[in-house]
Protein backbone atom coordinates (compact mmCIF):
# COMPACT_ATOMS: atom_id res chain seq x y z
CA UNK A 1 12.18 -82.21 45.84
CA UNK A 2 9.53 -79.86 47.08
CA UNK A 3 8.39 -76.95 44.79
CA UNK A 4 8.21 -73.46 46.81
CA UNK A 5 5.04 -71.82 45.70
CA UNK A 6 4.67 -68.98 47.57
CA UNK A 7 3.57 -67.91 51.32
CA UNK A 8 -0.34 -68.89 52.06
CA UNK A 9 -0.79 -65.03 52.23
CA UNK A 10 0.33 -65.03 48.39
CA UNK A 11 -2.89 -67.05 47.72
CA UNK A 12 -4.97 -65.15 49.48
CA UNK A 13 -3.93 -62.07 48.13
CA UNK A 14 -4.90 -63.39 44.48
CA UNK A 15 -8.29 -64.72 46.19
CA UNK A 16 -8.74 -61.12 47.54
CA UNK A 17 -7.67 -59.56 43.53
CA UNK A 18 -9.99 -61.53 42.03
CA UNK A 19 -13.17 -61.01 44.50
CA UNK A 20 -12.41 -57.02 43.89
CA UNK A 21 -12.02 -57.37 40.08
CA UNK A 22 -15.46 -59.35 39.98
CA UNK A 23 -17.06 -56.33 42.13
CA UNK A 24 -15.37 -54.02 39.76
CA UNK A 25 -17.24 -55.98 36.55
CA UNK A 26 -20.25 -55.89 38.30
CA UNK A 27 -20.19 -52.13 38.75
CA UNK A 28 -19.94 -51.59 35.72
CA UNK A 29 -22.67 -53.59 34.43
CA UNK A 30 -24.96 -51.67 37.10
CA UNK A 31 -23.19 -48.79 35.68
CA UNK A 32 -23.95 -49.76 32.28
CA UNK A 33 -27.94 -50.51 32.74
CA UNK A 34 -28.12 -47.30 34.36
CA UNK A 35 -27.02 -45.17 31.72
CA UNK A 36 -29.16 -47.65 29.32
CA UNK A 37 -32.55 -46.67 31.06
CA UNK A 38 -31.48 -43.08 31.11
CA UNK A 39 -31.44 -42.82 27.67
CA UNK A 40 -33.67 -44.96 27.21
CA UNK A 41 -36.67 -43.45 25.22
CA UNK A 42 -40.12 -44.24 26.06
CA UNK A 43 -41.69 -42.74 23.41
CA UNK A 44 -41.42 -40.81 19.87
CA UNK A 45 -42.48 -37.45 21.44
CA UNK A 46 -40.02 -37.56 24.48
CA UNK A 47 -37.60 -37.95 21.56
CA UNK A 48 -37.66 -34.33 19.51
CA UNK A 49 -38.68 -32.39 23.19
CA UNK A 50 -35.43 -30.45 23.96
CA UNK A 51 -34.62 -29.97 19.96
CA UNK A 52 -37.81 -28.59 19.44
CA UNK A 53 -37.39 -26.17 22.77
CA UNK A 54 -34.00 -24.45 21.65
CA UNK A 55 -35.96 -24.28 18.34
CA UNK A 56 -38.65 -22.52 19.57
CA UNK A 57 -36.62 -20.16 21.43
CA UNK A 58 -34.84 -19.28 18.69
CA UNK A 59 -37.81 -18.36 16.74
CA UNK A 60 -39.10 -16.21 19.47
CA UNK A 61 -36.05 -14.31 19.98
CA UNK A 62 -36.10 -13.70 15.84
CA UNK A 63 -39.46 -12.60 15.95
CA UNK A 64 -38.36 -10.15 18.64
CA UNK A 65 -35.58 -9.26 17.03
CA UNK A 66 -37.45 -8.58 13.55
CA UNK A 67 -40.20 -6.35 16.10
CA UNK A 68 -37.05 -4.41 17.12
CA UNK A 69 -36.03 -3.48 13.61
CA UNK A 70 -39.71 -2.75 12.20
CA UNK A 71 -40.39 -0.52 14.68
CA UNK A 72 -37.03 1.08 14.51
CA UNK A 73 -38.02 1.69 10.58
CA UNK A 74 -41.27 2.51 11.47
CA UNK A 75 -40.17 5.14 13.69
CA UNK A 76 -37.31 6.34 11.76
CA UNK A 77 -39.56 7.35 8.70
CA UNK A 78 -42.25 8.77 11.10
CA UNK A 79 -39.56 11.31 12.15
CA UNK A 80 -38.51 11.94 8.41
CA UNK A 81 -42.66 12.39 7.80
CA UNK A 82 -43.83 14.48 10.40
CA UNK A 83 -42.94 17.62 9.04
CA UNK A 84 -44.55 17.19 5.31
CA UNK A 85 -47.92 15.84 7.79
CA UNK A 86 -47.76 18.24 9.74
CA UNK A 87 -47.72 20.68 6.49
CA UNK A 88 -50.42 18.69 5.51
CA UNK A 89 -52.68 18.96 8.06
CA UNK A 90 -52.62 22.75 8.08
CA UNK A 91 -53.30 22.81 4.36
CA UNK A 92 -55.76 20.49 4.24
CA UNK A 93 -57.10 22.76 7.30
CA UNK A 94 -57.04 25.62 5.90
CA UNK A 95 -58.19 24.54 2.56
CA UNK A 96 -61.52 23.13 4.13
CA UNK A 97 -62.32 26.00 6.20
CA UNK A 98 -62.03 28.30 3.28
CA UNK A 99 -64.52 26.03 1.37
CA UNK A 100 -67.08 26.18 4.24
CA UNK A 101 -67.38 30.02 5.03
């Protein structure tokens, strides 16, 4: 007796499954070497770049920041002073020109 195994188009639809799943690995290899050569790093320096970056933009913005808050002090404690130098002055002033007439 004759075994049925299918119509030809049967075959060639397996044929046409296993073409597209040996693109499909292939792709991914490609895909695969890609990313490898991306990341790849050619040397130590490359390496530490974009850490050391966001590092030194932090720093800068604390420095800033710190500026801000000295000067704020600064300023604060020149408006609490300014009256006693101003007192100062005139005494110091006044006791000078006293001495030299």
């Amino acid at each position: 007796m004759a075994h049925y195994k299918g119509a030809a188009s049967e075959a060639g639809r397996a044929i046409h499954l296993m073409k597209k799943r040996e693109k499909a690995q292939q792709e991914i290899e490609f895909r695969k070497k890609k990313i490898e050569e991306d990341l790849k790093i050619s040397n130590i320096e490359n390496k530490f770049a974009a850490h050391y970056d966001a590092v030194e933009q932090q720093l800068k913005v604390n420095i800033i920041l710190n500026n801000f808050r000295v000067s704020d002090t600064i300023n604060k404690y020149a408006v609490l002073l300014l009256p006693f130098l101003c007192v100062l002055i005139t005494w110091s002033t006044y006791f000078f020109s006293s001495r030299l007439v």
